[in-house]
N, C-alpha and C. Protein backbone atom coordinates (compact mmCIF):
# COMPACT_ATOMS: atom_id res chain seq x y z
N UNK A 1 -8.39 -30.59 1.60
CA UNK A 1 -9.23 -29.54 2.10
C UNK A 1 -8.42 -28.27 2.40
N UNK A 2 -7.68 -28.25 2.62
CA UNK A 2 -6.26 -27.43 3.30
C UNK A 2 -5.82 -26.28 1.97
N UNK A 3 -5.24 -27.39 1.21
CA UNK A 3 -5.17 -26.63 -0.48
C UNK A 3 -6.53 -25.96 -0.76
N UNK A 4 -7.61 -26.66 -0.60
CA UNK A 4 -8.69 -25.71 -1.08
C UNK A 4 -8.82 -24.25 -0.69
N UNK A 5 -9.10 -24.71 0.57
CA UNK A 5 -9.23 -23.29 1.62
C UNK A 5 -7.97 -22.25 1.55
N UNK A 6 -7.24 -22.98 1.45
CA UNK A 6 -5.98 -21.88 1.35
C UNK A 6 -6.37 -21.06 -0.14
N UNK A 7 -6.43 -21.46 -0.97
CA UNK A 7 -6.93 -21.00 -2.40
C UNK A 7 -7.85 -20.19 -2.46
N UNK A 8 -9.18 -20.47 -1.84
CA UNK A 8 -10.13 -19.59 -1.95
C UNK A 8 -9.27 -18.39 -0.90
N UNK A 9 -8.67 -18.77 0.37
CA UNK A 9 -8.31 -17.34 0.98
C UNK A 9 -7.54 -16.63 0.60
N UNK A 10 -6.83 -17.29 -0.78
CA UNK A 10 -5.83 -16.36 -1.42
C UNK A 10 -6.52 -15.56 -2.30
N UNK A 11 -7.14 -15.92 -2.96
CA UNK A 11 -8.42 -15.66 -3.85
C UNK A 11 -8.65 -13.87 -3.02
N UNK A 12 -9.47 -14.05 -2.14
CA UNK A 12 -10.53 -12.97 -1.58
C UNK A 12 -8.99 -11.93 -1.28
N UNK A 13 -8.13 -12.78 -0.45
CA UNK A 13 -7.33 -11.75 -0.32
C UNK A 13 -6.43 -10.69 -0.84
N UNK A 14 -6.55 -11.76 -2.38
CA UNK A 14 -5.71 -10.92 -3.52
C UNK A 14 -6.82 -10.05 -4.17
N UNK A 15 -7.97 -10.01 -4.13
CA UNK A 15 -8.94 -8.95 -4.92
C UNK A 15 -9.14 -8.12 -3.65
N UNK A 16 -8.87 -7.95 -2.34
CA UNK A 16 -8.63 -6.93 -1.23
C UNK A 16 -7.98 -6.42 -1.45
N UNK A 17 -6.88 -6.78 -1.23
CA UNK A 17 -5.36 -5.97 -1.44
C UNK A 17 -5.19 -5.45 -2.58
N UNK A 18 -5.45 -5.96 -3.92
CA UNK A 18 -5.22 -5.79 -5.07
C UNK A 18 -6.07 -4.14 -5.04
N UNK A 19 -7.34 -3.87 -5.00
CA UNK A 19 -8.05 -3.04 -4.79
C UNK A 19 -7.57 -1.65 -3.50
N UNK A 20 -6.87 -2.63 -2.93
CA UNK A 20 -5.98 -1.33 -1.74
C UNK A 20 -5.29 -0.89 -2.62
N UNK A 21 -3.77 -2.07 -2.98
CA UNK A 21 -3.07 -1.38 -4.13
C UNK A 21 -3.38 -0.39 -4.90
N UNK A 22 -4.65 -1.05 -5.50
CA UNK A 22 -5.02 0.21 -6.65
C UNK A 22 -5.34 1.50 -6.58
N UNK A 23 -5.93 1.68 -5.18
CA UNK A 23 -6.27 2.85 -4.77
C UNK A 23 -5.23 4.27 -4.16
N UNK A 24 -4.68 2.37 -3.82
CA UNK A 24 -2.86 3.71 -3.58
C UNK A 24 -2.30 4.29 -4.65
N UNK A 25 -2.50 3.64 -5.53
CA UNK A 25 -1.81 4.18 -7.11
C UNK A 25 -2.48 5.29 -7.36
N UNK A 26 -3.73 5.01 -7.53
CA UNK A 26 -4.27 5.85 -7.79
C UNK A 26 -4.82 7.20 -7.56
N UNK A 27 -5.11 7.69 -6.68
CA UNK A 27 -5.27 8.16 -5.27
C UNK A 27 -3.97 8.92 -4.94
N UNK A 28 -3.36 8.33 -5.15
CA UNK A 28 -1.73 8.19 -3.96
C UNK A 28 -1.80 10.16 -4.24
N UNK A 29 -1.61 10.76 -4.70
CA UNK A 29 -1.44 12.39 -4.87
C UNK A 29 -2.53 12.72 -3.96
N UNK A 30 -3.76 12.14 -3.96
CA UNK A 30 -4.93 12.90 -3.05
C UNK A 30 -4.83 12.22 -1.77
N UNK A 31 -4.40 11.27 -1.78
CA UNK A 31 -4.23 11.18 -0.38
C UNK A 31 -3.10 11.20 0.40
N UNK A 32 -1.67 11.55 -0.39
CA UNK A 32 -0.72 12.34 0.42
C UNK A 32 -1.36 14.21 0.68
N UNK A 33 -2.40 14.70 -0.34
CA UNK A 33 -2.69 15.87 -0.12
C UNK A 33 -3.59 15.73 1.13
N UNK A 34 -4.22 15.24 1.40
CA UNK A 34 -5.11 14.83 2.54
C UNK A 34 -4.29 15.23 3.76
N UNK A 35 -2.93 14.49 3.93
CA UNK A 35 -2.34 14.38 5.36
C UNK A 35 -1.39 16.06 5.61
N UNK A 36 -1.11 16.29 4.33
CA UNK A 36 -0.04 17.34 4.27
C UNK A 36 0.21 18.66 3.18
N UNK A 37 0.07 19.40 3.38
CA UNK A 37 0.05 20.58 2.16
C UNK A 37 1.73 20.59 1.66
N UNK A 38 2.67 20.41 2.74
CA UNK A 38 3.54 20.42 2.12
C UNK A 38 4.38 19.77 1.22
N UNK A 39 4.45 20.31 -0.08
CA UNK A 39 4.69 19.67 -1.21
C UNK A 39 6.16 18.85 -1.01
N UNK A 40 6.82 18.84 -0.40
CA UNK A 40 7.89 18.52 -0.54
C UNK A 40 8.10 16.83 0.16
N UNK A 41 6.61 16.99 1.81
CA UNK A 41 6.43 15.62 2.18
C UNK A 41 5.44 15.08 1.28
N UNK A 42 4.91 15.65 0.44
CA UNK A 42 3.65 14.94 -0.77
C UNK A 42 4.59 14.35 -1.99
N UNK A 43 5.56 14.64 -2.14
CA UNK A 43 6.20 14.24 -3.17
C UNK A 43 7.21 12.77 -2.34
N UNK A 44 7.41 12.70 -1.54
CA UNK A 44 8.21 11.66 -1.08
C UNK A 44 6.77 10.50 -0.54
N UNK A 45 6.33 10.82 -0.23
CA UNK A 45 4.53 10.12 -0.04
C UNK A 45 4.20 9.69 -1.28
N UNK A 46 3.91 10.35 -2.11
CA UNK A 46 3.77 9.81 -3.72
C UNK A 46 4.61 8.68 -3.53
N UNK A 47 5.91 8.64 -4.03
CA UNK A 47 6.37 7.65 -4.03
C UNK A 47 6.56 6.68 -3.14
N UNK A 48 6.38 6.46 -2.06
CA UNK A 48 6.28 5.61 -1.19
C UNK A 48 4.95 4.62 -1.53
N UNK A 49 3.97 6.11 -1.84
CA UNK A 49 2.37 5.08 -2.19
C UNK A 49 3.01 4.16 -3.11
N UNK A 50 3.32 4.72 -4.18
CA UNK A 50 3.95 3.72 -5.28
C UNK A 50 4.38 1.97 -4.42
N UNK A 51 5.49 2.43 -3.50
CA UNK A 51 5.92 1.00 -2.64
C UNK A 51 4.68 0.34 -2.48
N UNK A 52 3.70 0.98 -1.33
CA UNK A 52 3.00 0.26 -0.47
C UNK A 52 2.00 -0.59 -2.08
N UNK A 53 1.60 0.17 -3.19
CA UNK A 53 0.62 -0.52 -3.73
C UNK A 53 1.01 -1.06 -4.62
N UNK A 54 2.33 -1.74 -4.50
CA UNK A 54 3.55 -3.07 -5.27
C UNK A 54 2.72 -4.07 -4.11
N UNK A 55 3.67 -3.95 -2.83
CA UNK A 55 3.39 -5.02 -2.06
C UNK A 55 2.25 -5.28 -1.58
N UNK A 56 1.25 -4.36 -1.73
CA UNK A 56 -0.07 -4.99 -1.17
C UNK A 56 -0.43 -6.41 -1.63
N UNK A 57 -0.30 -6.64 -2.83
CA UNK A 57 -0.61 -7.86 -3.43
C UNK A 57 0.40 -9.27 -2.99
N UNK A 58 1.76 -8.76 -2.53
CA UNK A 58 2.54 -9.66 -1.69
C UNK A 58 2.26 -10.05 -0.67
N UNK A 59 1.73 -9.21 -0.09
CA UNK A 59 1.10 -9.33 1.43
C UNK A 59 0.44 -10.04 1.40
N UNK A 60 -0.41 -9.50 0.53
CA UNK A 60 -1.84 -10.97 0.56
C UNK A 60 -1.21 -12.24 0.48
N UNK A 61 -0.46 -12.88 -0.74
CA UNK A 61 0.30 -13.55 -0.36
C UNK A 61 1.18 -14.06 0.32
N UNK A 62 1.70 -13.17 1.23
CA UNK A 62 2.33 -13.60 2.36
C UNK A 62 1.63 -14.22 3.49
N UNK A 63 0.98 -12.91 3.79
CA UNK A 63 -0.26 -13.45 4.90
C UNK A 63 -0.39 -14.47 4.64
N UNK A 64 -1.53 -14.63 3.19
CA UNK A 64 -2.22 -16.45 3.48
C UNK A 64 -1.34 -17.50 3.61
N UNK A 65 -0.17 -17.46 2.91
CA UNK A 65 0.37 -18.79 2.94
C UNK A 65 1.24 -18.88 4.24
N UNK A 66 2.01 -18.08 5.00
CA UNK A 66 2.47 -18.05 6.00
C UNK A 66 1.26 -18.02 7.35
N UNK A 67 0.26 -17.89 7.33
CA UNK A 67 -0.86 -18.30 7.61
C UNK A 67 -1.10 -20.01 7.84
N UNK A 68 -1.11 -20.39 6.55
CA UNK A 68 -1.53 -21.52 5.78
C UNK A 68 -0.49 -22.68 6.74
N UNK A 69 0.89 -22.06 6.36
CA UNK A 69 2.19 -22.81 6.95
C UNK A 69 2.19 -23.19 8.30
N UNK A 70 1.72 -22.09 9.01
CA UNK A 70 1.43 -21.58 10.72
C UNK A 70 0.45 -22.92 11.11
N UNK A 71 -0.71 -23.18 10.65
CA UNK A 71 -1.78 -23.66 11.07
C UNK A 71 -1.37 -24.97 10.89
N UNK A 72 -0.49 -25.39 9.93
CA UNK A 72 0.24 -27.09 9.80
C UNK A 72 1.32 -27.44 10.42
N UNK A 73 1.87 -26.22 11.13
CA UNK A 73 3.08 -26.23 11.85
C UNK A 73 4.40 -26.70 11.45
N UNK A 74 4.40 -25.37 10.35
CA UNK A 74 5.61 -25.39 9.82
C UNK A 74 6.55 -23.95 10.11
N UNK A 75 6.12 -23.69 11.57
CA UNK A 75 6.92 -22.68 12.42
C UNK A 75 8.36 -22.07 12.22
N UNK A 76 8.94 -23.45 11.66
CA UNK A 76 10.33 -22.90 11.86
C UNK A 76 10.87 -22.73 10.38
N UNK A 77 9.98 -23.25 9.42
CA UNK A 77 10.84 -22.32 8.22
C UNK A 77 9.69 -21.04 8.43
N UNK A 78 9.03 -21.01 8.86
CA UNK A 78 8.13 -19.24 9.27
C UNK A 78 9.29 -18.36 9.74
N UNK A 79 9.88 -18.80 10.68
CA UNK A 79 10.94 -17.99 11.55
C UNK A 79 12.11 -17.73 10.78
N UNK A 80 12.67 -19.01 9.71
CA UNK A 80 13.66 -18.89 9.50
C UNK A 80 13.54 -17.93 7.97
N UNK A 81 12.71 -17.91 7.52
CA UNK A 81 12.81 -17.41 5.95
C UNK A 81 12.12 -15.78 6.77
N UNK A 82 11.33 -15.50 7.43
CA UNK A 82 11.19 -14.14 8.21
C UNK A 82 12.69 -13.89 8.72
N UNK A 83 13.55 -14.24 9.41
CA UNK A 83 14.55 -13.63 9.92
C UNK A 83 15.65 -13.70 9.12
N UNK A 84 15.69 -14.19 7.70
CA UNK A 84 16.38 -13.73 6.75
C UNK A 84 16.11 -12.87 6.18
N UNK A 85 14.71 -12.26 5.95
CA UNK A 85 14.29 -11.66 5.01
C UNK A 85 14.39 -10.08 5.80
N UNK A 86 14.31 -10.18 7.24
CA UNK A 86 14.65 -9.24 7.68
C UNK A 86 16.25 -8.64 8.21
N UNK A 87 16.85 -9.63 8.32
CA UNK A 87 18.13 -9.25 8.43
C UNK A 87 18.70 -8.88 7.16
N UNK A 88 18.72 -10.01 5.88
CA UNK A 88 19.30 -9.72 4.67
C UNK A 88 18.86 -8.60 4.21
N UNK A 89 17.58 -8.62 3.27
CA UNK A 89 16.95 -8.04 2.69
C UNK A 89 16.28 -6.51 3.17
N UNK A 90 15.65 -6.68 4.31
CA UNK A 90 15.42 -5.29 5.32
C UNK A 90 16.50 -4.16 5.51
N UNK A 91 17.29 -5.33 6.95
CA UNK A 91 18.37 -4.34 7.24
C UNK A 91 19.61 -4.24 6.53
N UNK A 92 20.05 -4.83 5.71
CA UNK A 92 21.64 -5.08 4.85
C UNK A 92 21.03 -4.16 3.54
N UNK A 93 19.73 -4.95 3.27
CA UNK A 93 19.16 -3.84 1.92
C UNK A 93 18.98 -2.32 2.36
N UNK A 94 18.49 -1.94 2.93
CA UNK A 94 17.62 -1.37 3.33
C UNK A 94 19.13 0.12 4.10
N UNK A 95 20.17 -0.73 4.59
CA UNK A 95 21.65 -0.14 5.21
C UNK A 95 22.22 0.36 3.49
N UNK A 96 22.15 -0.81 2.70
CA UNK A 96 22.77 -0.47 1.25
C UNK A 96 22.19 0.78 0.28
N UNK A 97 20.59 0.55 0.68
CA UNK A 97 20.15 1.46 0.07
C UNK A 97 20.50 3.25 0.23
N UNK A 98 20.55 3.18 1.69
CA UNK A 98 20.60 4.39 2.42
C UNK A 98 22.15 4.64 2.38
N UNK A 99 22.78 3.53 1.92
CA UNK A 99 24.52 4.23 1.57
C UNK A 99 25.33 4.60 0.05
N UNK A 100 24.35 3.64 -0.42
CA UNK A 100 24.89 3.26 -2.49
C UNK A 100 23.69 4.65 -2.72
N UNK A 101 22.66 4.83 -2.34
CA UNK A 101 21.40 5.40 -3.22
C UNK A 101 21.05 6.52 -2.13
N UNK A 102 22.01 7.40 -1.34
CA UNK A 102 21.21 8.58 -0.65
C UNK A 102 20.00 9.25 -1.24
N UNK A 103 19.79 9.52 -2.39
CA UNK A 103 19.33 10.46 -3.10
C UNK A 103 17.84 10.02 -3.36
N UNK A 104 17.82 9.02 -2.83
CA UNK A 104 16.64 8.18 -2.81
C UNK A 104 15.82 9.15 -1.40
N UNK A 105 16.35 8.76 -0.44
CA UNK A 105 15.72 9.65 1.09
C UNK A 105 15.29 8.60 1.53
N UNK A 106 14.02 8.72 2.20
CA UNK A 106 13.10 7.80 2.68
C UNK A 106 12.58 6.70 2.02
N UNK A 107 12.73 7.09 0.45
CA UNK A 107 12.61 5.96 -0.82
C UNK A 107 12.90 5.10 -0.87
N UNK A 108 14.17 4.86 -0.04
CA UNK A 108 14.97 3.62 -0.03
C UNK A 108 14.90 2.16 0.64
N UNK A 109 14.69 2.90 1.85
CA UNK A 109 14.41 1.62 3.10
C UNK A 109 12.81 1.42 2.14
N UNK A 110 11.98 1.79 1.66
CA UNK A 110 10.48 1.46 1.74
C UNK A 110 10.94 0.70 0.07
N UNK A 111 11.44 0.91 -0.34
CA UNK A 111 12.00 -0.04 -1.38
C UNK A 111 12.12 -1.26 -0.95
N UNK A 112 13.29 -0.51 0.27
CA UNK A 112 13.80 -3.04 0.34
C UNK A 112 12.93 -3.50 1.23
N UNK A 113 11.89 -2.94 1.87
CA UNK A 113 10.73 -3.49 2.58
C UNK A 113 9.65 -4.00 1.62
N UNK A 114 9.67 -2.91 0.52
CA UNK A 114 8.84 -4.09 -0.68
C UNK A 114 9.42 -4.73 -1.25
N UNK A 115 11.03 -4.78 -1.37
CA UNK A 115 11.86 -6.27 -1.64
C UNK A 115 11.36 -7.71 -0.86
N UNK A 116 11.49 -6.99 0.49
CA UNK A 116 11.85 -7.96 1.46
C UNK A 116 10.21 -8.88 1.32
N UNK A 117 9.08 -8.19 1.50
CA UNK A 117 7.50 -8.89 1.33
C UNK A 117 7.46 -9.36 0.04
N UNK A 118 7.94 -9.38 -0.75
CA UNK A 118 8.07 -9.95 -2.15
C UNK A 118 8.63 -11.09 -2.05
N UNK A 119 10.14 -10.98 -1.90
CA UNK A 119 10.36 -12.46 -1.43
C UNK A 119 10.25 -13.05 -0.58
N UNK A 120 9.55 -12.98 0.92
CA UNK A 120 9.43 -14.18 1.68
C UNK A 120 7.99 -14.55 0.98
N UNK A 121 7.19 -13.29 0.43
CA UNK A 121 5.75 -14.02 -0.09
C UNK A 121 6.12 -15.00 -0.78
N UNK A 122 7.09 -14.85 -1.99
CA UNK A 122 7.37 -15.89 -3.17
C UNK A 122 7.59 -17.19 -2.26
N UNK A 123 8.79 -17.08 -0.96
CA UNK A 123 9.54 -18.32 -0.84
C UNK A 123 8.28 -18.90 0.04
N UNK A 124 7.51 -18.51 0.82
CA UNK A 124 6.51 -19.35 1.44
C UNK A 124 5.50 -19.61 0.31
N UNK A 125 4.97 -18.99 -0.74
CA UNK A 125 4.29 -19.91 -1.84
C UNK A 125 5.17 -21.26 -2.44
N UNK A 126 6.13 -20.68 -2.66
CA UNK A 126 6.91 -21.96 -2.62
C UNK A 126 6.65 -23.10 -1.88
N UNK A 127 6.93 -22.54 -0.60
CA UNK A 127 7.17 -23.70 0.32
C UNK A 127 5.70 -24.40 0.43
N UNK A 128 4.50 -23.42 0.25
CA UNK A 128 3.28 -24.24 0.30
C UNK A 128 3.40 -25.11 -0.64
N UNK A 129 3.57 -24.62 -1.68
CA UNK A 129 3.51 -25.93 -3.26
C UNK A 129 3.93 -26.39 -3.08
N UNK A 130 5.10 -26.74 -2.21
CA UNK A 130 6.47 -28.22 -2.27
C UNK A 130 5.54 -29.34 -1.63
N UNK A 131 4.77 -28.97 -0.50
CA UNK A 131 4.35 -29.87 0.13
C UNK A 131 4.69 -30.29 1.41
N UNK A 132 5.56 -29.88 1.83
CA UNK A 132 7.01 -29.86 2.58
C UNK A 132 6.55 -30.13 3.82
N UNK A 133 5.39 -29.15 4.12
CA UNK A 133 4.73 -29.15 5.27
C UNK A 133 3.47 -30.13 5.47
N UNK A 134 2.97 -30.91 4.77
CA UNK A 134 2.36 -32.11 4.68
C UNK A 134 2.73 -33.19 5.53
N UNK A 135 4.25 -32.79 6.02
CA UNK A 135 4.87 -34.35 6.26
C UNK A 135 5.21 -34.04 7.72
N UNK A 136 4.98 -33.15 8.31
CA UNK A 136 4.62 -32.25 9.74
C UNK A 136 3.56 -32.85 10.52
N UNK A 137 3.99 -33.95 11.79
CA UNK A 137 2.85 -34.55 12.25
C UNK A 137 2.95 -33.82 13.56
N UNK A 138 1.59 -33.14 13.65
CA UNK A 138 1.69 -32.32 14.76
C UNK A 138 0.62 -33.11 16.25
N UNK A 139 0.11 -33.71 16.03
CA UNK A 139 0.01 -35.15 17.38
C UNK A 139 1.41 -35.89 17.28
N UNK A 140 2.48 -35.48 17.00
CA UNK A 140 3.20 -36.91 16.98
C UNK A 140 3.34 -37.38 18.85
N UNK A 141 3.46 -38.35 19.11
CA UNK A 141 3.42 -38.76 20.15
C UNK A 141 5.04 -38.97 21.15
N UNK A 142 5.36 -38.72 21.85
CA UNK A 142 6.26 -38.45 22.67
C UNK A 142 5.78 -39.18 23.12
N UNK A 143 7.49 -40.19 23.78
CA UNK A 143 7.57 -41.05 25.34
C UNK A 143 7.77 -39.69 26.44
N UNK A 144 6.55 -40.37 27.36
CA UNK A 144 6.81 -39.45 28.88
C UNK A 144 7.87 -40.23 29.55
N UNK A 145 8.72 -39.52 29.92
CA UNK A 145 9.47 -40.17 31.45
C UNK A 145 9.00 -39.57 32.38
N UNK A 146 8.82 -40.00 33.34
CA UNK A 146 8.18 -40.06 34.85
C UNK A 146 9.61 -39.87 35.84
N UNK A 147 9.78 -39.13 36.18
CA UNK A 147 11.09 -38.81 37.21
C UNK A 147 10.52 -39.93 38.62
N UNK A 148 11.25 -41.01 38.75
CA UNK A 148 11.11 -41.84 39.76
C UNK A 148 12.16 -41.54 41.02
N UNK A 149 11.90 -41.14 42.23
CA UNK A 149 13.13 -40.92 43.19
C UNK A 149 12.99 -42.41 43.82
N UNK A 150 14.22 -42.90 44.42
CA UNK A 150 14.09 -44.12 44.87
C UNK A 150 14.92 -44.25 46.62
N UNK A 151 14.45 -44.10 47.07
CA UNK A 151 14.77 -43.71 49.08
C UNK A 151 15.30 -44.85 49.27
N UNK A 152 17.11 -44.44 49.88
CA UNK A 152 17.29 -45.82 50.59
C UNK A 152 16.66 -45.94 52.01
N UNK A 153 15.77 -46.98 52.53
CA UNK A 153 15.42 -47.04 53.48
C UNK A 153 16.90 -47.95 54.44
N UNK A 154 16.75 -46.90 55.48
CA UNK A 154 17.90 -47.41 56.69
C UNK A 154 16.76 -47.55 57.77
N UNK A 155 17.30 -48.83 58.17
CA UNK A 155 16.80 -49.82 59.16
C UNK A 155 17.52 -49.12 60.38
């Protein structure tokens, strides 16, 4: 049931996003003209739209399946493939970009941020397909200990 639902929510969410995407592409000149006359922040906006309507469609995929992962309680590769993706890929990319590629500007960091949603989307689709998280028993049952104090009684 789990696989199903996850499917159909990938489904709806990828013809959302996909349709954001597209509009950013498309669009993207009229609606950097919208916020700003000046050509010089419309031209770095252009391309950024470009970023945002790559990863929209990652997102969707990210979302659902890190979603998907969340709800079976598979928390800690959530945390751990997020805090790689933001240390490596974010800030190391994102530091590289802004030192190897100045000429980029603002281009750069919004680059390895659509690096970075690209691959944790991929590695948590992954991780949904492995199954991995199937084997996650989240009633598992714990022994309680009961803290017993024991009084010497003096007579």
């Amino acid at each position: 049931m789990v696989i199903k639902q996850t499917a159909l929510c990938l489904k709806i969410a990828l013809v959302y996003m996909g349709l954001v995407g597209l509009c950013f592409f498309v669009f993207r000149n009229d609606l950097m003209a919208f916020w700003s006359s000046d050509s010089k922040v419309i031209n770095i906006g252009i391309n950024i739209f470009i970023c945002a309507a790559i990863f929209q469609v990652f997102d969707a995929v990210l979302i659902t399946y890190s979603n998907a992962l969340r709800g079976a309680g598979d928390t800690v590769w959530l945390a751990i493939i997020e805090s790689l993706g933001a240390a490596i890929i974010l800030g190391l990319g994102g530091f590289c970009m802004l030192k190897f590629f100045p000429g980029l500007g603002a281009l750069g960091p919004w680059i390895a941020a659509t690096v970075k949603i690209i691959v944790v989307a991929l590695a948590n689709r992954w991780r949904f397909k492995s199954n991995g998280w199937m084997r996650i028993d989240l009633f598992k049952r714990r022994p309680v200990g009961v803290p017993v104090e024991i009084e010497a009684v003096v007579e």
